[in-house]
Structure formats: C-alpha cells, structure tokens
N, C-alpha and C. Protein backbone atom coordinates (compact mmCIF):
# COMPACT_ATOMS: atom_id res chain seq x y z
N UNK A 1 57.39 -1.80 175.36
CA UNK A 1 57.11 -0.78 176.36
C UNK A 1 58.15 -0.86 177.47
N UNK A 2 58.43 0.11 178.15
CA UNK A 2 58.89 0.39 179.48
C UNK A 2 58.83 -0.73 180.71
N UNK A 3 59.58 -1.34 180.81
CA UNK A 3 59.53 -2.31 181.99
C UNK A 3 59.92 -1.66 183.34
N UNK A 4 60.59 -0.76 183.17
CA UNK A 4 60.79 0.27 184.91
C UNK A 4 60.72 1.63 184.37
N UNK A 5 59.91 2.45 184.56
CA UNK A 5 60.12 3.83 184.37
C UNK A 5 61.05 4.57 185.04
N UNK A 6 61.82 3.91 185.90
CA UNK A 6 63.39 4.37 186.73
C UNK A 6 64.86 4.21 186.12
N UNK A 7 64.67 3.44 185.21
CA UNK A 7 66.10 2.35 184.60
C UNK A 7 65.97 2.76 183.19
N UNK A 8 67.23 3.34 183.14
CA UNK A 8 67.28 3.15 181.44
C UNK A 8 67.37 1.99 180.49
N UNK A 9 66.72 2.01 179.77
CA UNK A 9 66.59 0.47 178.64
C UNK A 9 66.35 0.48 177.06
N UNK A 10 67.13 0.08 176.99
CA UNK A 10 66.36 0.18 175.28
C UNK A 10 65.43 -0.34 174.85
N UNK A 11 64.57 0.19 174.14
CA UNK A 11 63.23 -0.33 173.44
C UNK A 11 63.29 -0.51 171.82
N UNK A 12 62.83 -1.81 171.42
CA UNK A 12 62.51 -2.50 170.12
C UNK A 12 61.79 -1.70 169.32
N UNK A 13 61.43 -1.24 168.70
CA UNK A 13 60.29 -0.14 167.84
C UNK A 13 59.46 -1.08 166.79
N UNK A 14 58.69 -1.04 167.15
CA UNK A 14 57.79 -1.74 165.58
C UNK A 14 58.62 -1.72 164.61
N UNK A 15 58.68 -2.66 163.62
CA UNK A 15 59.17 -2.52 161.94
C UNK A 15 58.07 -3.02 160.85
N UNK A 16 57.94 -2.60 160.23
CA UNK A 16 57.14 -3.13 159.12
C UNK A 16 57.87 -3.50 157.78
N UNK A 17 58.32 -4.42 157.63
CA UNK A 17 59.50 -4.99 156.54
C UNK A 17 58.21 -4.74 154.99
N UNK A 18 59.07 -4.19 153.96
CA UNK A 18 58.68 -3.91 153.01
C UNK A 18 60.07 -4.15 152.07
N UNK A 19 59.52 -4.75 150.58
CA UNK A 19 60.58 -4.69 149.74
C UNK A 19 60.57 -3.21 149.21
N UNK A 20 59.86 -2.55 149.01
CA UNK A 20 60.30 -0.64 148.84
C UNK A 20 60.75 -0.25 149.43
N UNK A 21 61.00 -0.77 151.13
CA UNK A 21 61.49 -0.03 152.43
C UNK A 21 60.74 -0.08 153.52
N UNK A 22 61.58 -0.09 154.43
CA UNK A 22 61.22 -0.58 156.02
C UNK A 22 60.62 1.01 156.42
N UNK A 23 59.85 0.55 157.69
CA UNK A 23 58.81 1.49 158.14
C UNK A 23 58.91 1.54 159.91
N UNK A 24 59.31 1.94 160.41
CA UNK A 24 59.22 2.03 162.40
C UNK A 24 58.74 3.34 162.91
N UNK A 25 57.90 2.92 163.80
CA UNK A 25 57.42 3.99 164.26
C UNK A 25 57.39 4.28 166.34
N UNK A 26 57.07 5.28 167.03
CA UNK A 26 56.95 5.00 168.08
C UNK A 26 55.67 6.05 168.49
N UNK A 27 54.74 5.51 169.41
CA UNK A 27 53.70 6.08 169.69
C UNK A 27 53.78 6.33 171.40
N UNK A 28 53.37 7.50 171.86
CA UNK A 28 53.28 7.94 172.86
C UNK A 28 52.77 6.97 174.22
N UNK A 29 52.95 6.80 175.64
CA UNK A 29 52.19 6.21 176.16
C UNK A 29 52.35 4.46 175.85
N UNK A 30 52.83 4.08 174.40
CA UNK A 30 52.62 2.92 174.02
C UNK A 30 54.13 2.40 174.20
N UNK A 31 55.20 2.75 173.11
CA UNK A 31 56.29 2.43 173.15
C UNK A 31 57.26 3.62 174.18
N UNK A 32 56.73 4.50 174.35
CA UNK A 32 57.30 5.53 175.72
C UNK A 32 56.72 5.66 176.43
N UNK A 33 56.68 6.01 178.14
CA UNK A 33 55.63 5.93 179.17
C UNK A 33 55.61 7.50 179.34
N UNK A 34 55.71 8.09 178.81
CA UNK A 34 55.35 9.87 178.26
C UNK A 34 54.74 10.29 177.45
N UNK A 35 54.19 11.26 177.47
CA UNK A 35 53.72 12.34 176.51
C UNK A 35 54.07 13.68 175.92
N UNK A 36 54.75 13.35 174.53
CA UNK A 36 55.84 13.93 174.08
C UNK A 36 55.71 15.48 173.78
N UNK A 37 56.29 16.23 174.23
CA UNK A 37 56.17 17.58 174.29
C UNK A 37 56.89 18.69 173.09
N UNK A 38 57.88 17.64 173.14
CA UNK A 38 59.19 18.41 172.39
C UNK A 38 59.76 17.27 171.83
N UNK A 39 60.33 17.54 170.65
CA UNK A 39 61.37 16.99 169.89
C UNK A 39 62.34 17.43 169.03
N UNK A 40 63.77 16.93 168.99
CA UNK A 40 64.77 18.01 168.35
C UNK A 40 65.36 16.64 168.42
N UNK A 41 66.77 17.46 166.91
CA UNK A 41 67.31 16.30 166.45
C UNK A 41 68.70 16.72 166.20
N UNK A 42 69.73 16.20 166.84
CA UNK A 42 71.26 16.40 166.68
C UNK A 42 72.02 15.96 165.35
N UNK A 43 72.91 16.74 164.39
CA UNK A 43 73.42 16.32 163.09
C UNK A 43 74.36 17.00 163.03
N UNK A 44 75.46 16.32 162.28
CA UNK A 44 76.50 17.52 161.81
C UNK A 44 77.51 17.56 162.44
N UNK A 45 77.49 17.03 163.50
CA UNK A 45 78.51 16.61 164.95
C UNK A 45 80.14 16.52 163.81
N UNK A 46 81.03 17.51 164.28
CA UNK A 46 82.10 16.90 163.75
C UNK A 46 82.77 15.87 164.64
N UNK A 47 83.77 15.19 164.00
CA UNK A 47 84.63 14.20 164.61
C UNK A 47 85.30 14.77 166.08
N UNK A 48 85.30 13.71 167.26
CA UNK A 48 85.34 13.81 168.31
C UNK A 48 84.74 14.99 169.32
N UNK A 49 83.67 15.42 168.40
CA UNK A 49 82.75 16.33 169.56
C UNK A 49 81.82 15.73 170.25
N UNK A 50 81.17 16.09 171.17
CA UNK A 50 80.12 15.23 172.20
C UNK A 50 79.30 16.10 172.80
N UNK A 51 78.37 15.71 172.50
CA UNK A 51 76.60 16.48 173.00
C UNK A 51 76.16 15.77 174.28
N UNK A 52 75.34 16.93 174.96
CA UNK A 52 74.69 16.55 176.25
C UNK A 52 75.51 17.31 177.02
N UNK A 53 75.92 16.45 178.30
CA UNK A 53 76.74 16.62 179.22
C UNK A 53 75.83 17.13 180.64
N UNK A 54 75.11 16.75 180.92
CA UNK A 54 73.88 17.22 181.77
C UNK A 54 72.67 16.50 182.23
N UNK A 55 72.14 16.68 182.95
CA UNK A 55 70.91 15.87 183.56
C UNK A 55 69.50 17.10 183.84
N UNK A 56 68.56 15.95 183.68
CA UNK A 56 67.29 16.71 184.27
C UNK A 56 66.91 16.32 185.61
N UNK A 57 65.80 17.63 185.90
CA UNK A 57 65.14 16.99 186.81
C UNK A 57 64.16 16.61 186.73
N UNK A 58 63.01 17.09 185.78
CA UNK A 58 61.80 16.65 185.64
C UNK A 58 61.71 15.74 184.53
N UNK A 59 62.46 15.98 183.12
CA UNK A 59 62.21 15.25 181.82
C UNK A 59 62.88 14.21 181.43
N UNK A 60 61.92 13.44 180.82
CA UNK A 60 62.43 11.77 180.19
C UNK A 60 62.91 12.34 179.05
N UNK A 61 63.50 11.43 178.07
CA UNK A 61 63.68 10.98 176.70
C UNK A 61 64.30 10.04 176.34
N UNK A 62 63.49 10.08 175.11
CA UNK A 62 64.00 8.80 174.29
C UNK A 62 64.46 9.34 173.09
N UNK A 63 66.27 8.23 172.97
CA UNK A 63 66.92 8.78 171.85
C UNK A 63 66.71 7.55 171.07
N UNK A 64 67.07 7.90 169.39
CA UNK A 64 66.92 7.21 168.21
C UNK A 64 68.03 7.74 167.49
N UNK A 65 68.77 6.59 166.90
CA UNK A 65 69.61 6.83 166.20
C UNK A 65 68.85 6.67 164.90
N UNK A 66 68.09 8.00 163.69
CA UNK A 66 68.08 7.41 162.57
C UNK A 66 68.91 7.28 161.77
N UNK A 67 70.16 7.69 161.69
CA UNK A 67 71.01 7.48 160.86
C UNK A 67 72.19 7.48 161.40
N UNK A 68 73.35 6.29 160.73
CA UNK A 68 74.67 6.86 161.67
C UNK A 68 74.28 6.09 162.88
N UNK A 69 75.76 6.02 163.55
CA UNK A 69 75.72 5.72 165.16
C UNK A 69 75.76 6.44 165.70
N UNK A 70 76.09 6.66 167.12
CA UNK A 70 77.08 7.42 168.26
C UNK A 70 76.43 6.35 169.83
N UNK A 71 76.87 6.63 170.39
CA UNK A 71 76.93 6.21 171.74
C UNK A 71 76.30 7.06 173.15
N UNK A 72 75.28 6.62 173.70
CA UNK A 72 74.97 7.42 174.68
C UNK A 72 75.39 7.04 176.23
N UNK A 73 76.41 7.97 176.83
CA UNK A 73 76.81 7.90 178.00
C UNK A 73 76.14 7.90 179.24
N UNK A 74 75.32 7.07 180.20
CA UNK A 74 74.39 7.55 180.96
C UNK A 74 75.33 7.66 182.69
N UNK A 75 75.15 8.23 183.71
CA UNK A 75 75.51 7.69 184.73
C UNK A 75 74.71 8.62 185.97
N UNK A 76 74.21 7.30 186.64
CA UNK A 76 72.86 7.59 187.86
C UNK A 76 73.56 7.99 188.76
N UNK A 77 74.78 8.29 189.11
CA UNK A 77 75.67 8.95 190.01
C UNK A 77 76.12 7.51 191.34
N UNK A 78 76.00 6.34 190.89
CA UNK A 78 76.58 5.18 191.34
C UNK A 78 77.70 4.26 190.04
N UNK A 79 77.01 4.26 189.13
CA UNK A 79 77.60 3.35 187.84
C UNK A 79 77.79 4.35 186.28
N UNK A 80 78.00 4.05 185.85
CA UNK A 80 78.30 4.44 184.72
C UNK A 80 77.96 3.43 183.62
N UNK A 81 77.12 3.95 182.57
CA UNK A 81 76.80 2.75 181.79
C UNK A 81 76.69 3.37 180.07
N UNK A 82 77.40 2.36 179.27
CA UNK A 82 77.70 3.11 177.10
C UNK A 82 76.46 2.13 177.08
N UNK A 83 75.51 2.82 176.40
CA UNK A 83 74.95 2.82 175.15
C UNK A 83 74.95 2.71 173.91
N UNK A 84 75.46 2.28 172.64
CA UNK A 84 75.49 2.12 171.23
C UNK A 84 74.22 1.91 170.79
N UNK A 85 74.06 2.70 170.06
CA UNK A 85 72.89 2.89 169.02
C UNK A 85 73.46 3.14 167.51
N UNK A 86 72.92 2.50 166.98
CA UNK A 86 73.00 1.96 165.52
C UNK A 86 71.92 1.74 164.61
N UNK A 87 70.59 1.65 164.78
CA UNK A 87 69.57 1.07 164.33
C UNK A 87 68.09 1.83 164.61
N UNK A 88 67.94 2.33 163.75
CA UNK A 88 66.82 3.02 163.84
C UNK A 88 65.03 2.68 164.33
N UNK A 89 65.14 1.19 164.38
CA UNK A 89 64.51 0.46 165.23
C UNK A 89 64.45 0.31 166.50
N UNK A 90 65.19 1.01 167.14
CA UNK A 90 65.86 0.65 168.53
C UNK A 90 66.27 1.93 168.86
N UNK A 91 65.73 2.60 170.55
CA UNK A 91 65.61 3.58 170.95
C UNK A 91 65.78 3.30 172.53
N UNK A 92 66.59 4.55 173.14
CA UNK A 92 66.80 4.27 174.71
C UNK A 92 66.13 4.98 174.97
N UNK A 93 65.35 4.82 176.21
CA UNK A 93 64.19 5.82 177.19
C UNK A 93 65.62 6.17 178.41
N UNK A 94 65.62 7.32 178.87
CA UNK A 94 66.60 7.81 179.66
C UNK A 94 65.40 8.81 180.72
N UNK A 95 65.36 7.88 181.60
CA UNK A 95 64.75 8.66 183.06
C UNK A 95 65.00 10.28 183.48
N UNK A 96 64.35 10.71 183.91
CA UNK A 96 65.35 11.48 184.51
C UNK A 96 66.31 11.82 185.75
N UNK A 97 66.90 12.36 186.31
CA UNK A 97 68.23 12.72 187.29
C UNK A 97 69.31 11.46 186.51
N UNK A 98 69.51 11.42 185.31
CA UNK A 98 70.50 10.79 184.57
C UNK A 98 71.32 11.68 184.57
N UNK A 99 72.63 11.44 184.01
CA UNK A 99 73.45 12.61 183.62
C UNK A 99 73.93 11.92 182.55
N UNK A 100 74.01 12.49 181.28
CA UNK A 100 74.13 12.13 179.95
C UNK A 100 74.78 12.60 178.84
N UNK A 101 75.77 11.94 178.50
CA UNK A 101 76.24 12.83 176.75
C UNK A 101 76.31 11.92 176.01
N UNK A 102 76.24 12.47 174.67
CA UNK A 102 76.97 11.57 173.81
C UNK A 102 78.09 11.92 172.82
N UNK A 103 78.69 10.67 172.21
CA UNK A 103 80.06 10.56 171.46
C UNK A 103 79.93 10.05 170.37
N UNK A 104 81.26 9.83 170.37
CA UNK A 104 81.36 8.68 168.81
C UNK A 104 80.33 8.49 167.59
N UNK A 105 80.02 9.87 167.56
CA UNK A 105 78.96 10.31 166.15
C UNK A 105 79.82 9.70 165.06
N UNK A 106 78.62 8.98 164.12
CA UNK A 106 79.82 8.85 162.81
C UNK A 106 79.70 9.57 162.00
N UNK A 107 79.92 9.77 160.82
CA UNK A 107 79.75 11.07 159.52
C UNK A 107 78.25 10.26 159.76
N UNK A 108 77.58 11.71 159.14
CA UNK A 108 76.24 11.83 158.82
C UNK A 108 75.41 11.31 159.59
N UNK A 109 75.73 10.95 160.92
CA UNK A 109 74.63 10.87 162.27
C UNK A 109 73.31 11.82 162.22
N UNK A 110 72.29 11.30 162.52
CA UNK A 110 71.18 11.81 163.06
C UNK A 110 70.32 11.09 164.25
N UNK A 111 70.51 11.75 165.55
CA UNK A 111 70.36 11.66 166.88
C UNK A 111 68.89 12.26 166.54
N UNK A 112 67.87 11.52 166.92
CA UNK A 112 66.53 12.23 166.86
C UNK A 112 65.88 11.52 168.63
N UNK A 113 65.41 13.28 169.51
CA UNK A 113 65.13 12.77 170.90
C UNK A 113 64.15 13.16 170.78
N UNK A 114 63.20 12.54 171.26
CA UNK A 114 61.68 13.07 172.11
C UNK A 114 61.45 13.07 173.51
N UNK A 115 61.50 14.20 174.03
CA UNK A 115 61.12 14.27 175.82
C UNK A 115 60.02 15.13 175.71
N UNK A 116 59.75 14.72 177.44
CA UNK A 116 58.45 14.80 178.24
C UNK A 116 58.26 16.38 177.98
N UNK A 117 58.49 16.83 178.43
CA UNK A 117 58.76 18.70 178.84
C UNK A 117 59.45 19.41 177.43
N UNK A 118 58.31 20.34 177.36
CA UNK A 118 59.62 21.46 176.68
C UNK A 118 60.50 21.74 177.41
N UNK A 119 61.17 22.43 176.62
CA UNK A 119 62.70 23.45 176.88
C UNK A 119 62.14 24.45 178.33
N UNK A 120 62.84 23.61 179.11
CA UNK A 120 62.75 24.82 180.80
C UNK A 120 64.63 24.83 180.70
N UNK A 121 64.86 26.23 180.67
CA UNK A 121 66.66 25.75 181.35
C UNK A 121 66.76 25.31 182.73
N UNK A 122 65.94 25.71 183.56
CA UNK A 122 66.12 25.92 184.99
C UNK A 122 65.84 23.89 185.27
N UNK A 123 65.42 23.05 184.11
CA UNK A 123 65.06 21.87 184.37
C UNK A 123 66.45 21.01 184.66
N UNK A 124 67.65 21.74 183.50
CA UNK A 124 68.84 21.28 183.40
C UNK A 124 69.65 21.71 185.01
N UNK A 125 70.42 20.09 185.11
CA UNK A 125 71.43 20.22 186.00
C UNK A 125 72.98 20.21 185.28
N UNK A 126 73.63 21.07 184.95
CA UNK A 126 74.64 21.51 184.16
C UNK A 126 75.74 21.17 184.99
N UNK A 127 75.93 20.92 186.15
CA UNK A 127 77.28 21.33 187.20
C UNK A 127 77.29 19.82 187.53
N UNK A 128 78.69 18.88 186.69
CA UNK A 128 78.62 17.66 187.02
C UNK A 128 78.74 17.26 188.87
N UNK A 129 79.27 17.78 189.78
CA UNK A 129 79.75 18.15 190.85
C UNK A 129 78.59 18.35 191.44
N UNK A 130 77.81 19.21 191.33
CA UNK A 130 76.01 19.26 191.81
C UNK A 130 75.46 18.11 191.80
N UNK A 131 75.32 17.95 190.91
CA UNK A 131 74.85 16.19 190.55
C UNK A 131 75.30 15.30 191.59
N UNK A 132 76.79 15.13 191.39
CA UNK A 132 76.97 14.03 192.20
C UNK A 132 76.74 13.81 193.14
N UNK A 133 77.36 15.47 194.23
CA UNK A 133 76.70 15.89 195.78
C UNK A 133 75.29 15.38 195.81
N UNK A 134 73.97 15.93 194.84
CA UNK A 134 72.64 15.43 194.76
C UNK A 134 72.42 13.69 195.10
N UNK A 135 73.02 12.82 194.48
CA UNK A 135 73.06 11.54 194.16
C UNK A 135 73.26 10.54 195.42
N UNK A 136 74.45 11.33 196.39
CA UNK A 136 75.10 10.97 197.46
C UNK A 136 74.13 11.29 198.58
C-alpha cells in the first residue's frame, strides 16, 4: 500500500507463482489509495515517441508495465525524477499536480493506467510553463 499519498512510489503487487503461470493482481483502496474510475492502456508506441506530457489537478494513477518496458518521467516542479518499469508486478502510484511522460517504450510495450477520475479535459494541465509558474 501507499506510504504517502503525496510522493510518488512504486508498489509491489501480489504474485501468485504457479508452474502454468504467474498471477498479480491490484485491488482498489488496498494496493491503491483510490477508487478506480477509468482505465486505458498505451501500445504500439513507435520507436522514440513519448506519451503524457502533462499533469493533473484532481487525478491519481497508477501505471503498470504489462508487457515491455518504458520509463516514466515524473517532475513536482522542484526535482525531476525516471522511473523504469519492467515488471508487471510492480506499479507506480503518481499523485496528482505531477507532470509526467513517458519514453523508451520497447517493441510490444503495454502501459496499462488506472486513475481516480474519468476523462475531464479541463482536469489536464497541458502548458509545461503553467505548471511551473503554479509550483513556484
């Protein structure tokens, strides 16, 4: 679970080791301190493209790499901090007023996020420059 609901961190996911195949799951409230509204899943990314690029104001999420890597860029408008995700066991909770993208998709990545809120546009802060002014 969530040790600061302010700080981004990665979280461990249950595994259930099986010789047919491994099993992880994440439950609401339990392994995220949200209640998941929406979920959508990034694929297909060609080489050197990068998703995100933006912050919220109201909504969390948590990303999962199930397949494939890529890297999630976070920065609270003091530091800047990479992410690598690799492991489908293992998921970052990303606060919100983050500002976030990601990179370094490998062939056949699948980025799977669950956040708090549906789809509001007006939730997104799009204007890196807004942000920062905000932060300061």
């Amino acid at each position: 679970m969530v040790d600061n609901f302010n700080t981004p961190q990665i979280i461990k996911l249950p595994q259930i080791l099986d010789e047919r195949g491994n099993l992880s799951f994440l439950e609401e409230y339990n392994h995220i301190p949200f209640k998941i509204e929406r979920v959508y899943w990034i694929y297909d990314v060609p080489g050197g493209e990068e998703r995100g690029g933006h912050a919220y104001k109201e909504n969390r999420e948590f990303i999962i790499a199930l397949s494939g890597s890529f890297d999630v860029i976070l920065d609270n408008g003091k530091e800047i901090k990479s992410y690598s995700l690799n492991r489908s066991y293992y998921g970052l909770y990303v606060p919100e007023g983050i500002w976030r993208h990601m990179e370094n998709f490998s062939t056949n990545s699948l980025a799977f996020i669950a956040a708090s809120t549906a789809y509001q546009e007006d939730d997104y802060i799009r204007d890196y420059e807004a942000f920062k002014q905000n932060k300061s």
